[in-house]
Protein backbone atom coordinates (compact mmCIF):
# COMPACT_ATOMS: atom_id res chain seq x y z
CA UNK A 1 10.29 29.70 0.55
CA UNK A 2 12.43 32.81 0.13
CA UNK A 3 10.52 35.82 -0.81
CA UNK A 4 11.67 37.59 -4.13
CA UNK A 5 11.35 40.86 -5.37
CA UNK A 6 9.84 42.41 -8.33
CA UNK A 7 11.75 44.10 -10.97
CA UNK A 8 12.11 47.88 -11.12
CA UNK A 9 9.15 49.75 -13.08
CA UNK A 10 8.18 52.82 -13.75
CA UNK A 11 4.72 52.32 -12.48
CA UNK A 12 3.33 49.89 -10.33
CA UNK A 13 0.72 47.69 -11.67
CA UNK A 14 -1.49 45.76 -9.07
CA UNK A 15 -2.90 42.76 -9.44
CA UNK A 16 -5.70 42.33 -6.75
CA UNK A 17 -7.33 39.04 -6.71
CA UNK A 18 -10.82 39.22 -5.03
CA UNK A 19 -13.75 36.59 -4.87
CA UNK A 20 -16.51 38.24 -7.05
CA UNK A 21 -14.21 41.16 -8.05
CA UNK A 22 -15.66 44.89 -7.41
CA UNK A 23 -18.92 44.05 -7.95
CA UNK A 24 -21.48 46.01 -5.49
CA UNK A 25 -23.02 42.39 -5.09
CA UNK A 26 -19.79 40.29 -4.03
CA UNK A 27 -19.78 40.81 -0.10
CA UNK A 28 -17.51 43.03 2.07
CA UNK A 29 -14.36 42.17 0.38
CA UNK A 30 -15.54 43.59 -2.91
CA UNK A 31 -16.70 46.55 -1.04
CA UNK A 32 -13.55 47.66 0.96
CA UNK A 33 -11.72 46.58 -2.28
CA UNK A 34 -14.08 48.88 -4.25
CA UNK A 35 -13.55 51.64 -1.68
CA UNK A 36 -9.55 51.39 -1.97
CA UNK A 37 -9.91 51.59 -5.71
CA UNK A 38 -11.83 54.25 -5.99
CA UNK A 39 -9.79 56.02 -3.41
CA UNK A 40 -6.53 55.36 -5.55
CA UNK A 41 -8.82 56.67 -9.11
CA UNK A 42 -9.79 60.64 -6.91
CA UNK A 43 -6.65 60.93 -5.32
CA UNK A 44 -4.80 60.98 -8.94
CA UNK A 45 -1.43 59.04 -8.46
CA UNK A 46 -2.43 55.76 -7.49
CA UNK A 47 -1.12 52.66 -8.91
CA UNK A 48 -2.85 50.90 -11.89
CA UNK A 49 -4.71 48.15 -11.36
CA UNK A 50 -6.42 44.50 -12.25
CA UNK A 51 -8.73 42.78 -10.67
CA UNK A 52 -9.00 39.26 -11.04
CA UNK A 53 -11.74 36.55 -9.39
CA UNK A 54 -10.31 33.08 -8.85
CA UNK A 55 -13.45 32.26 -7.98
CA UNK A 56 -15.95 32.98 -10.35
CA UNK A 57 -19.25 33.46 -10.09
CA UNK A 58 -22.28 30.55 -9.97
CA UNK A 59 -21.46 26.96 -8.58
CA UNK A 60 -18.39 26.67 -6.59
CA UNK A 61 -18.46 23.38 -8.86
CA UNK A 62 -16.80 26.15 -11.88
CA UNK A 63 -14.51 27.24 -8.97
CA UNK A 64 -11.55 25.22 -10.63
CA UNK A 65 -12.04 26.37 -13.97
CA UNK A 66 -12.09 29.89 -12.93
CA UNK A 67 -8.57 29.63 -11.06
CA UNK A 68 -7.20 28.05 -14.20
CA UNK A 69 -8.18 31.40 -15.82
CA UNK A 70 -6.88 33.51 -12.94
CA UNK A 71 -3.47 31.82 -13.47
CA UNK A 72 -2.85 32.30 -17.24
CA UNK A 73 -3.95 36.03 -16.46
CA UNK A 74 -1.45 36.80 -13.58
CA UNK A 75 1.06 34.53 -15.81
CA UNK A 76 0.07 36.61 -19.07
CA UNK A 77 0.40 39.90 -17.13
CA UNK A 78 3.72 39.16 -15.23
CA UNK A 79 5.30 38.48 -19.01
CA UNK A 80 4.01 41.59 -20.16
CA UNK A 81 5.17 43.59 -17.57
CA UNK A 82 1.82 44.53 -16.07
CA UNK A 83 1.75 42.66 -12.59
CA UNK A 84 4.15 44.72 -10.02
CA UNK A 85 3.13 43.05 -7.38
CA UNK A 86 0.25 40.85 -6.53
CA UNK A 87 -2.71 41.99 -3.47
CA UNK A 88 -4.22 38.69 -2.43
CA UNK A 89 -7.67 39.27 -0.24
CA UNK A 90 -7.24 35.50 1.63
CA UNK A 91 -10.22 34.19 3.57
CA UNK A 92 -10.95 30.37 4.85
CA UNK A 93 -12.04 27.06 3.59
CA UNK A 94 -12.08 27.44 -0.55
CA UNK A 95 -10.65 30.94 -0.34
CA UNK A 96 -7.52 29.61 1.32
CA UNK A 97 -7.05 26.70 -1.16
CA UNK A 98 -7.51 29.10 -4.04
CA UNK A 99 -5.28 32.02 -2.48
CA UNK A 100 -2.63 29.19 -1.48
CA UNK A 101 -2.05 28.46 -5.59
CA UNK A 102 -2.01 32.00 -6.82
CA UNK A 103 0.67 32.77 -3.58
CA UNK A 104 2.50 29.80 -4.99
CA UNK A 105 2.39 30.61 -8.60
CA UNK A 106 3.57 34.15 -7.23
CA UNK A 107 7.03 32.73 -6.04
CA UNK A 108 7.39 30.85 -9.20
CA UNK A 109 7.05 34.15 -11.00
CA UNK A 110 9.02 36.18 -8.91
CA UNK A 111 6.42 38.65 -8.05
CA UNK A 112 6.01 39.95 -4.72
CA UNK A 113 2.68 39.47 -2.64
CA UNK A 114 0.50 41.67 -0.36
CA UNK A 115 -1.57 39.32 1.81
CA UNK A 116 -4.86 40.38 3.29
CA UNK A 117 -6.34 38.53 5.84
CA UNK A 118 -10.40 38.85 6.52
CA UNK A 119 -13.01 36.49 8.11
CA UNK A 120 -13.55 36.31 12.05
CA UNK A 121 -12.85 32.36 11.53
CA UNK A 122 -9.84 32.49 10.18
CA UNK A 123 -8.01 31.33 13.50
CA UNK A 124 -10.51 28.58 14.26
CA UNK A 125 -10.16 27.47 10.77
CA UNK A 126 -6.43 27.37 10.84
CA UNK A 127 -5.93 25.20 14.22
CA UNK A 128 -8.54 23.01 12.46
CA UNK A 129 -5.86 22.12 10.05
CA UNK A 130 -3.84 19.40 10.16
CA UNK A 131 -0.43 19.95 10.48
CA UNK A 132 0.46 19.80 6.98
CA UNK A 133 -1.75 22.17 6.30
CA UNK A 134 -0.58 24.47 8.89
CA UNK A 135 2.76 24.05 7.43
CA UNK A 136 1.71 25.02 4.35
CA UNK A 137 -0.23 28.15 5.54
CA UNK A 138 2.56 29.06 7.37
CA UNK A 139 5.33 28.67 4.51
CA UNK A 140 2.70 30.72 2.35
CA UNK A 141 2.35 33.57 4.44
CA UNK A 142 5.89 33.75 5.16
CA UNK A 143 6.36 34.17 1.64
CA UNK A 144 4.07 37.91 1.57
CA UNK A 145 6.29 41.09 1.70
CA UNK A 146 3.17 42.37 3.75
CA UNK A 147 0.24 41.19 5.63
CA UNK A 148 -2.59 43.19 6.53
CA UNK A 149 -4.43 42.61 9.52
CA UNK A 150 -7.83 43.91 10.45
CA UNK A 151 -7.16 44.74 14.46
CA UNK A 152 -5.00 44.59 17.34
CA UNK A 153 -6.06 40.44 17.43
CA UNK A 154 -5.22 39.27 14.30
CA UNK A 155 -1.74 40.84 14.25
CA UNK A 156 -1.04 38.65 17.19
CA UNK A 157 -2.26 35.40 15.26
CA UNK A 158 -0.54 36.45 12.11
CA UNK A 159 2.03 36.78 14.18
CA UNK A 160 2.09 33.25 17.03
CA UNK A 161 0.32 30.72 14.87
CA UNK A 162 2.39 32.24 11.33
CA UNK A 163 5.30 33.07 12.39
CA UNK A 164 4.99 35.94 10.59
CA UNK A 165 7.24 38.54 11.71
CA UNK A 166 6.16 41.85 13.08
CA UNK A 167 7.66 44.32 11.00
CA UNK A 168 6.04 42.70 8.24
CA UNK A 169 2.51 42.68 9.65
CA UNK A 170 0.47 46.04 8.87
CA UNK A 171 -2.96 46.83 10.73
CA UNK A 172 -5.78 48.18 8.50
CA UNK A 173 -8.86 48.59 10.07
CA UNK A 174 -11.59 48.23 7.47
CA UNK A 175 -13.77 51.43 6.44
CA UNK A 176 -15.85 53.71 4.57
CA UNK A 177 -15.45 56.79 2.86
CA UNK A 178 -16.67 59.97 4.40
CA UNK A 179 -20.29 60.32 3.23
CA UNK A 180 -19.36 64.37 2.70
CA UNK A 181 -16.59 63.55 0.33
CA UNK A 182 -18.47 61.14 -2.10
CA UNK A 183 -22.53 63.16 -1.79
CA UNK A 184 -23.44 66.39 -1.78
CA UNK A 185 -26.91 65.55 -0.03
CA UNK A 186 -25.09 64.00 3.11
CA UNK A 187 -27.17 66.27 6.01
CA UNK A 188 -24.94 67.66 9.12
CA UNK A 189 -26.22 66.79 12.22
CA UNK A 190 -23.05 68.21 14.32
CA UNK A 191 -25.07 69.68 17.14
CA UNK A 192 -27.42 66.45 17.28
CA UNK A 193 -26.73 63.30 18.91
CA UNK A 194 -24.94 60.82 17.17
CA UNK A 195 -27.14 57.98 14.85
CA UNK A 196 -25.78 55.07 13.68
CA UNK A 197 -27.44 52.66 11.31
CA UNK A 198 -26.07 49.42 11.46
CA UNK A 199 -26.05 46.61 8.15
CA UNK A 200 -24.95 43.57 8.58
CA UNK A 201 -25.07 39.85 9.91
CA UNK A 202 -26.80 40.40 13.85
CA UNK A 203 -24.08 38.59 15.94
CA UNK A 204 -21.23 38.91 17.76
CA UNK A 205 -18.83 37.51 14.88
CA UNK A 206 -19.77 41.28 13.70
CA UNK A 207 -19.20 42.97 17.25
CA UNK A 208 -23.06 43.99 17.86
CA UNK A 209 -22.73 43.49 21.34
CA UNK A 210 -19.78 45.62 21.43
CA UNK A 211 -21.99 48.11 18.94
């Protein structure tokens, strides 16, 4: 599948599909997706943006329905000029199905894609496929102008099991804003030992041994 590119604009519109959008309630994707966003809004000349859920919220019984929306949306805004390019947050399992269709619909409309890999399972899940599948995966991700990587690990994955090559594979480690820049209230300990408060899933899929 040959990638294409996206016409010339003035202004970059992005399209980021995320399972349970922005909301504060829709996991760790939302959250980093939130961050980036809001990142983009203080910083002044960030790109403009729509979010879309493929998923939907509720039963994954709706899940269907809810990509059938997500595709007349990023069809509707490629025809009216507001989808640049598209950033796809890809994951495993019904995540990877749904994120497989929109990357596909994406060649079909000639717009460029941004793939972001997350989930600690991802490789187990993908040599769990059968080879079809892998294929598929493969083909799909080949297709991205960019994949982003979380550490040192998956860029070697994205890069053996994908094929993907590695000028086209970008590390992003996931993170937070600096408390200072976003409260006033934040207190400075800089002379005290270092605290850190740790929320999250207790195992080692979320490195608290290595914490």
């Amino acid at each position: 599948m040959p990638r294409k590119q996206s016409d010339t604009v003035a202004e970059p519109h992005v399209v980021i599909l995320c399972s349970g959008g922005l909301e504060r309630h829709s996991g760790g994707v939302g959250r980093l997706m939130l961050y980036v966003v809001d990142a983009w809004r203080r910083s002044g000349d960030g790109p403009s943006y729509r979010v879309i859920d493929a998923r939907g919220p509720g039963s994954i019984v709706w899940s269907p329905f809810h990509m059938i929306k997500a595709l007349a949306q990023i069809t509707l805004a490629t025809a009216t000029g507001h989808a640049t390019l598209l950033h796809v947050n890809i994951s495993v399992r019904g995540s990877a199905i749904r994120k497989s269709v929109i990357i596909m619909a994406a060649a079909l409309l000639r717009r460029p894609v941004i793939l972001h890999l997350h989930d600690g399972h991802f490789e187990t899940f993908y040599r769990g496929l059968p080879k079809p599948g892998r294929a598929l995966l493969s083909k799909l991700f080949g297709y991205a102008s960019k994949v982003i990587v979380l550490g040192q690990h998956w860029r070697q994955v994205v890069a053996r099991d994908l094929n993907v090559p590695d000028e086209d594979i970008v590390m992003l480690y996931n993170a937070v804003p600096d408390p200072s820049k976003i409260t006033n209230s934040y207190p400075s300990n800089e002379d005290g030992p270092c605290k850190i408060l740790f929320l999250g899933r207790l195992g080692p899929w979320k490195g608290v041994p290595v914490l």
